[in-house]
Protein backbone atom coordinates (compact mmCIF):
# COMPACT_ATOMS: atom_id res chain seq x y z
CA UNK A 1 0.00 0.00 0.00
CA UNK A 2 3.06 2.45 0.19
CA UNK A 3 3.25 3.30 -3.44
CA UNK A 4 -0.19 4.01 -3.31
CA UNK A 5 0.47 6.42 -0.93
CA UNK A 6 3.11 7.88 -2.42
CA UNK A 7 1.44 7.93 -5.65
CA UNK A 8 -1.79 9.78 -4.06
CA UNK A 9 0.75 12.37 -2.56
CA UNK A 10 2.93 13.05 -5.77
CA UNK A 11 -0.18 13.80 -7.34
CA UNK A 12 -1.45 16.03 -4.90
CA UNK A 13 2.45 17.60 -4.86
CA UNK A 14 1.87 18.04 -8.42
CA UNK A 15 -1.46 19.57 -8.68
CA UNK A 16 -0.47 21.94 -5.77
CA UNK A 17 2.63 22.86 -7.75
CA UNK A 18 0.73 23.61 -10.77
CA UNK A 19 -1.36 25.94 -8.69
CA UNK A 20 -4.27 24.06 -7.27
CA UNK A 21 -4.95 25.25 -3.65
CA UNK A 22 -5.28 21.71 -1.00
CA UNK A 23 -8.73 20.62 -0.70
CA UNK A 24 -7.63 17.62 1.91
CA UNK A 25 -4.02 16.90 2.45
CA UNK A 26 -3.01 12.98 1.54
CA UNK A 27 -4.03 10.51 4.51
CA UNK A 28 -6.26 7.88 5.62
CA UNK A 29 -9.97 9.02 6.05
CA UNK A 30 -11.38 7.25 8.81
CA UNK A 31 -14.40 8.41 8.26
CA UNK A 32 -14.91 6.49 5.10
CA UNK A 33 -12.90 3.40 5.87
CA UNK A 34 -9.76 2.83 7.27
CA UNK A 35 -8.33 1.65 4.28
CA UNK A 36 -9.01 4.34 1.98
CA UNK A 37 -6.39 7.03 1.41
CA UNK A 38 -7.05 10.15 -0.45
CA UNK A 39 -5.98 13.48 -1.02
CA UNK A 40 -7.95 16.19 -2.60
CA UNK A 41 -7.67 19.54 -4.48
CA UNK A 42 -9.65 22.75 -5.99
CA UNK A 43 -7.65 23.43 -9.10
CA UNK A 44 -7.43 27.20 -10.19
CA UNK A 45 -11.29 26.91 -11.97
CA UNK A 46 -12.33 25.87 -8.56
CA UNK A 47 -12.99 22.03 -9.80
CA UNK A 48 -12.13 19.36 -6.77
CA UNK A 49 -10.14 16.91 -7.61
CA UNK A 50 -9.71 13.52 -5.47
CA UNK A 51 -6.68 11.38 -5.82
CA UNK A 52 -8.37 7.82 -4.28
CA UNK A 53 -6.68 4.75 -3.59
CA UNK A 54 -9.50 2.18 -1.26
CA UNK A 55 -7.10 -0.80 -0.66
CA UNK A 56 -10.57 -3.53 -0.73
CA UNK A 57 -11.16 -2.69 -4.56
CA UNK A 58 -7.88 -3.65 -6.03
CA UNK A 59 -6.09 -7.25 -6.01
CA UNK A 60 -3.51 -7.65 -3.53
């Protein structure tokens, strides 16, 4: 599950960079599941944007 992680955070790194403003920083929401780690940001149209990764819908 790392490079997911990592993956969901260089994206977010990215969009930030390229001057979307953060919307949810990367990490686990509990709310949701404990397996699902997201990130999320409002890029300079104000669009959100959700980088998703929910560990129980991909094959180990």
């Amino acid at each position: 599950m790392r490079k997911w992680r990592s993956s969901k955070s260089a994206a977010f790194d990215a969009a930030r960079a390229a001057g979307a403003s953060d919307n949810g920083a990367p990490g686990a929401r509990l709310h949701y599941d404990p397996r699902d780690y997201a990130a999320g940001v409002l890029d300079p149209d104000g669009y959100s944007l959700e980088f998703v990764y929910k560990s129980w819908q991909h094959a180990p």
